[in-house]
C-alpha atoms as a PDB file:
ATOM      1  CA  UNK A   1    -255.592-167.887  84.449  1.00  0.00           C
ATOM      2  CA  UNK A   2    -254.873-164.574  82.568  1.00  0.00           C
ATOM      3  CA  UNK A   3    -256.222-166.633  79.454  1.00  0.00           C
ATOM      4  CA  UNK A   4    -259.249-167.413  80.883  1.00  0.00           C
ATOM      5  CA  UNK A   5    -260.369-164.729  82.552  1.00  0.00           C
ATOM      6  CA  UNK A   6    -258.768-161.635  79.903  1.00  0.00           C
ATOM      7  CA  UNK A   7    -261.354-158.886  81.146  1.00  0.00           C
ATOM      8  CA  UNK A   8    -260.431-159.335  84.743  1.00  0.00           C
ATOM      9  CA  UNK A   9    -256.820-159.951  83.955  1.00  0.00           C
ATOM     10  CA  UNK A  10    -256.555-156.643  82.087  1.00  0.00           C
ATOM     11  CA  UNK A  11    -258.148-155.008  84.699  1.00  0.00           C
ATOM     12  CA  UNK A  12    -255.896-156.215  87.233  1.00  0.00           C
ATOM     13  CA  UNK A  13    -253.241-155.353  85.438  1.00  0.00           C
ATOM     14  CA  UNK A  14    -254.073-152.068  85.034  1.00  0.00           C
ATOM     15  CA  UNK A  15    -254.471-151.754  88.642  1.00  0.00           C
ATOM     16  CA  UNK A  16    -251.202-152.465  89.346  1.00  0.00           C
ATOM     17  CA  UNK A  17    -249.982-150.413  86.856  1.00  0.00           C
ATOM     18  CA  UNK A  18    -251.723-147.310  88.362  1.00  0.00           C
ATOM     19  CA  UNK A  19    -250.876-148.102  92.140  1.00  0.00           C
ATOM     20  CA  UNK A  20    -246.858-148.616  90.463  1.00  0.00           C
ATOM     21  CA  UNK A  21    -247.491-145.309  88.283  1.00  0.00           C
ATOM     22  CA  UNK A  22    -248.991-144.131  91.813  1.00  0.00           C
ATOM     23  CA  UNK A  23    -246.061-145.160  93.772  1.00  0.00           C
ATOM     24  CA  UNK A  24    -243.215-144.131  91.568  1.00  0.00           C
ATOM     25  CA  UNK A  25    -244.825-140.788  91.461  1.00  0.00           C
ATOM     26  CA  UNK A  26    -244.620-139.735  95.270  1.00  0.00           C
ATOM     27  CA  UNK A  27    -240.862-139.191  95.942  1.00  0.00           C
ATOM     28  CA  UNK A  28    -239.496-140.287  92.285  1.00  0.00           C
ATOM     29  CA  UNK A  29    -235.891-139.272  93.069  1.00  0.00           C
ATOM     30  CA  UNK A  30    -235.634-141.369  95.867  1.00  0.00           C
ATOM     31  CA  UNK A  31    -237.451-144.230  94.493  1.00  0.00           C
ATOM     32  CA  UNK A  32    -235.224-143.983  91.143  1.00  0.00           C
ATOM     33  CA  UNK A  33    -232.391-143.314  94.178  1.00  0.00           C
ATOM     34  CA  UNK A  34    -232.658-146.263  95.923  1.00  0.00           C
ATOM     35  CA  UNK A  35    -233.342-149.029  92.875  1.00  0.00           C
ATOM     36  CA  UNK A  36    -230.080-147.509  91.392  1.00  0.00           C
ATOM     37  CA  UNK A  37    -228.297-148.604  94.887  1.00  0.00           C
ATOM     38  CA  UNK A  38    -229.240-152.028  94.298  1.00  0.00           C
ATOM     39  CA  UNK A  39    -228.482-152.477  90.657  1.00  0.00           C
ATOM     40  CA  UNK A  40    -225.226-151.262  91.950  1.00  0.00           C
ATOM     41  CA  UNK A  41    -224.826-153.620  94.838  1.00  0.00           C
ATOM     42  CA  UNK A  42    -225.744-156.232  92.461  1.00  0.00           C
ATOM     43  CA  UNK A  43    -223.351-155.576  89.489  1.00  0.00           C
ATOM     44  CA  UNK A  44    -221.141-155.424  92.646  1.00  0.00           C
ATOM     45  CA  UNK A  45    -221.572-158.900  93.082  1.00  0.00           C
ATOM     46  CA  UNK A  46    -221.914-160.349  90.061  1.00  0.00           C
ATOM     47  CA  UNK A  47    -218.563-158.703  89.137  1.00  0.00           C
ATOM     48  CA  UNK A  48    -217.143-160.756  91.976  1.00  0.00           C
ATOM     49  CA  UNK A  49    -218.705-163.878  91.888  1.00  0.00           C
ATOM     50  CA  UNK A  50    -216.491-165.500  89.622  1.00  0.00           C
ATOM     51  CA  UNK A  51    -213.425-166.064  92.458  1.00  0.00           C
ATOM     52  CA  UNK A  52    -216.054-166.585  95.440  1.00  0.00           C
ATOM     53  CA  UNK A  53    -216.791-170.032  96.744  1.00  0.00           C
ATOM     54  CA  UNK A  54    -220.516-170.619  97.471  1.00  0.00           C
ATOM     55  CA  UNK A  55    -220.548-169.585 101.308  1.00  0.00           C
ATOM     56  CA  UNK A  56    -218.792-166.468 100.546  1.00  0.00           C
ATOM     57  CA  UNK A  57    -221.588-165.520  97.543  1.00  0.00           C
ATOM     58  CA  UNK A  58    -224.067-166.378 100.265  1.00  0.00           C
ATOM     59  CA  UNK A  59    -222.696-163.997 102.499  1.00  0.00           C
ATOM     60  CA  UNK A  60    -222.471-160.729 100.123  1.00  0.00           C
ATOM     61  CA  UNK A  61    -226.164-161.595  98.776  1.00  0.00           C
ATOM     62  CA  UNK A  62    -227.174-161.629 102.390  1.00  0.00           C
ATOM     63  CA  UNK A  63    -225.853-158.343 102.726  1.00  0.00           C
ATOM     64  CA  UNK A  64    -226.744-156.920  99.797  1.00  0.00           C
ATOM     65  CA  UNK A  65    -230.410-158.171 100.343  1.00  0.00           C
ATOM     66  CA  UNK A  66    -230.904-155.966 103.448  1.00  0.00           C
ATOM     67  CA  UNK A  67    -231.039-152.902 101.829  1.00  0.00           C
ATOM     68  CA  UNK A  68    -233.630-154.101  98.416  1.00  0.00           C
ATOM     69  CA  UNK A  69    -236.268-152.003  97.789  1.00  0.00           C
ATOM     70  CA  UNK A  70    -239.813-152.969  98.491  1.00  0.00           C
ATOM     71  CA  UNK A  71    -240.782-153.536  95.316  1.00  0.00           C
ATOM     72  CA  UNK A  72    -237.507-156.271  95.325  1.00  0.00           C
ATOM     73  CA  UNK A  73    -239.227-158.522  97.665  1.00  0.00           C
ATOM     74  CA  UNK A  74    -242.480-159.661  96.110  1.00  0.00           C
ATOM     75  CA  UNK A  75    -240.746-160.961  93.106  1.00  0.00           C
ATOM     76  CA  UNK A  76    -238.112-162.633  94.877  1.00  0.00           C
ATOM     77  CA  UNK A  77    -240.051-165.878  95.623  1.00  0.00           C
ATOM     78  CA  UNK A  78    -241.812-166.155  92.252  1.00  0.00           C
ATOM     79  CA  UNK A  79    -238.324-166.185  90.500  1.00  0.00           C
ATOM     80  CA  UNK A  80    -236.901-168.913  92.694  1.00  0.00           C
ATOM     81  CA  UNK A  81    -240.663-170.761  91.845  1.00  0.00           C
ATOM     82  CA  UNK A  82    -240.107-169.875  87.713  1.00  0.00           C
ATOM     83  CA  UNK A  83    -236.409-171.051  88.226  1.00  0.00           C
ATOM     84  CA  UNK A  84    -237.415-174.288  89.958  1.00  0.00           C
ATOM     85  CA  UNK A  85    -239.790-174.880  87.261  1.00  0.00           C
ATOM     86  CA  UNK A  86    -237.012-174.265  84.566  1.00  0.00           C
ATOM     87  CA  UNK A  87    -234.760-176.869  85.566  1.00  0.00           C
ATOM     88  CA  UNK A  88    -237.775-179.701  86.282  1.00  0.00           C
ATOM     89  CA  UNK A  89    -237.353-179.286  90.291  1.00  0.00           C
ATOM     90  CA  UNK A  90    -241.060-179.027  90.614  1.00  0.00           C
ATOM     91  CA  UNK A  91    -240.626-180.298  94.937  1.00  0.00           C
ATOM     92  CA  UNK A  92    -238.117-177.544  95.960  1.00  0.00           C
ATOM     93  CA  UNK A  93    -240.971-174.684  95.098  1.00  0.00           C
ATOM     94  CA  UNK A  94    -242.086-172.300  97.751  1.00  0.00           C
ATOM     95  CA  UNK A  95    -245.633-171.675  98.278  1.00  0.00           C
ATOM     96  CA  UNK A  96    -246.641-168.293  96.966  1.00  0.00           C
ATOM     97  CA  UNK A  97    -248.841-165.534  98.533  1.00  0.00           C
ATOM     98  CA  UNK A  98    -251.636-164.334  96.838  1.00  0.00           C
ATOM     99  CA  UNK A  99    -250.059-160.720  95.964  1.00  0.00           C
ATOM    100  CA  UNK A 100    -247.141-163.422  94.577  1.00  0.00           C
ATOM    101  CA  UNK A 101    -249.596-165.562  92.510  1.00  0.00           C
ATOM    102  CA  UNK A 102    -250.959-162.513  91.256  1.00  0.00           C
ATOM    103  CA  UNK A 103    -247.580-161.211  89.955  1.00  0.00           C
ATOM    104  CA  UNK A 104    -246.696-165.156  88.730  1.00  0.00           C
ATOM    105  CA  UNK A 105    -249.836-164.573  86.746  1.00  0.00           C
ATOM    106  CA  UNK A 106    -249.014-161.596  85.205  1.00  0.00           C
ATOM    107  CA  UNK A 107    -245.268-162.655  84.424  1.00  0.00           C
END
């Protein structure tokens, strides 16, 4: 789409860049605050994956999930959807919103 239409891609993006600039600039520290949290939880995670069986890794990103950041949860479906598409399992993708297709378009 973004090839097609570059004017009103580029504008788009740029609109999302200034409501992110926007975003990040009211309460910075506890925006930075809060995304450094989950890197944390995640390295967390990842660090103990390797001995967990699949219910237990289930269970820790379940936990570790409730406390992403908003800006977390948009993405989260159109990674599953790029993943799906990456390994040719085209029937297990979820239906995206249209903030979601907007972000799959500009990824």
């Amino acid at each position: 789409m973004a090839a097609q239409l570059p004017v009103a891609a580029a504008w788009m993006l740029a609109a999302v860049s200034v409501f992110g600039i926007l975003n990040f600039a009211i309460r910075p520290a506890e925006k930075i605050a809060a995304l450094q949290s989950d890197v944390h939880q995640y390295s967390v995670l990842l660090s103990k994956s390797d001995g967990l069986d699949a219910s237990a890794i289930r269970h820790l990103l379940h936990e570790a999930r409730e406390t992403d950041t908003d800006e977390i949860e948009p993405l989260r479906v159109v990674a599953f959807n790029d993943v799906m598409l990456e390994i040719d399992e085209l029937d297990a993708r979820i239906p995206l919103t249209p903030m979601q297709k907007l972000i799959d378009v500009l990824a």
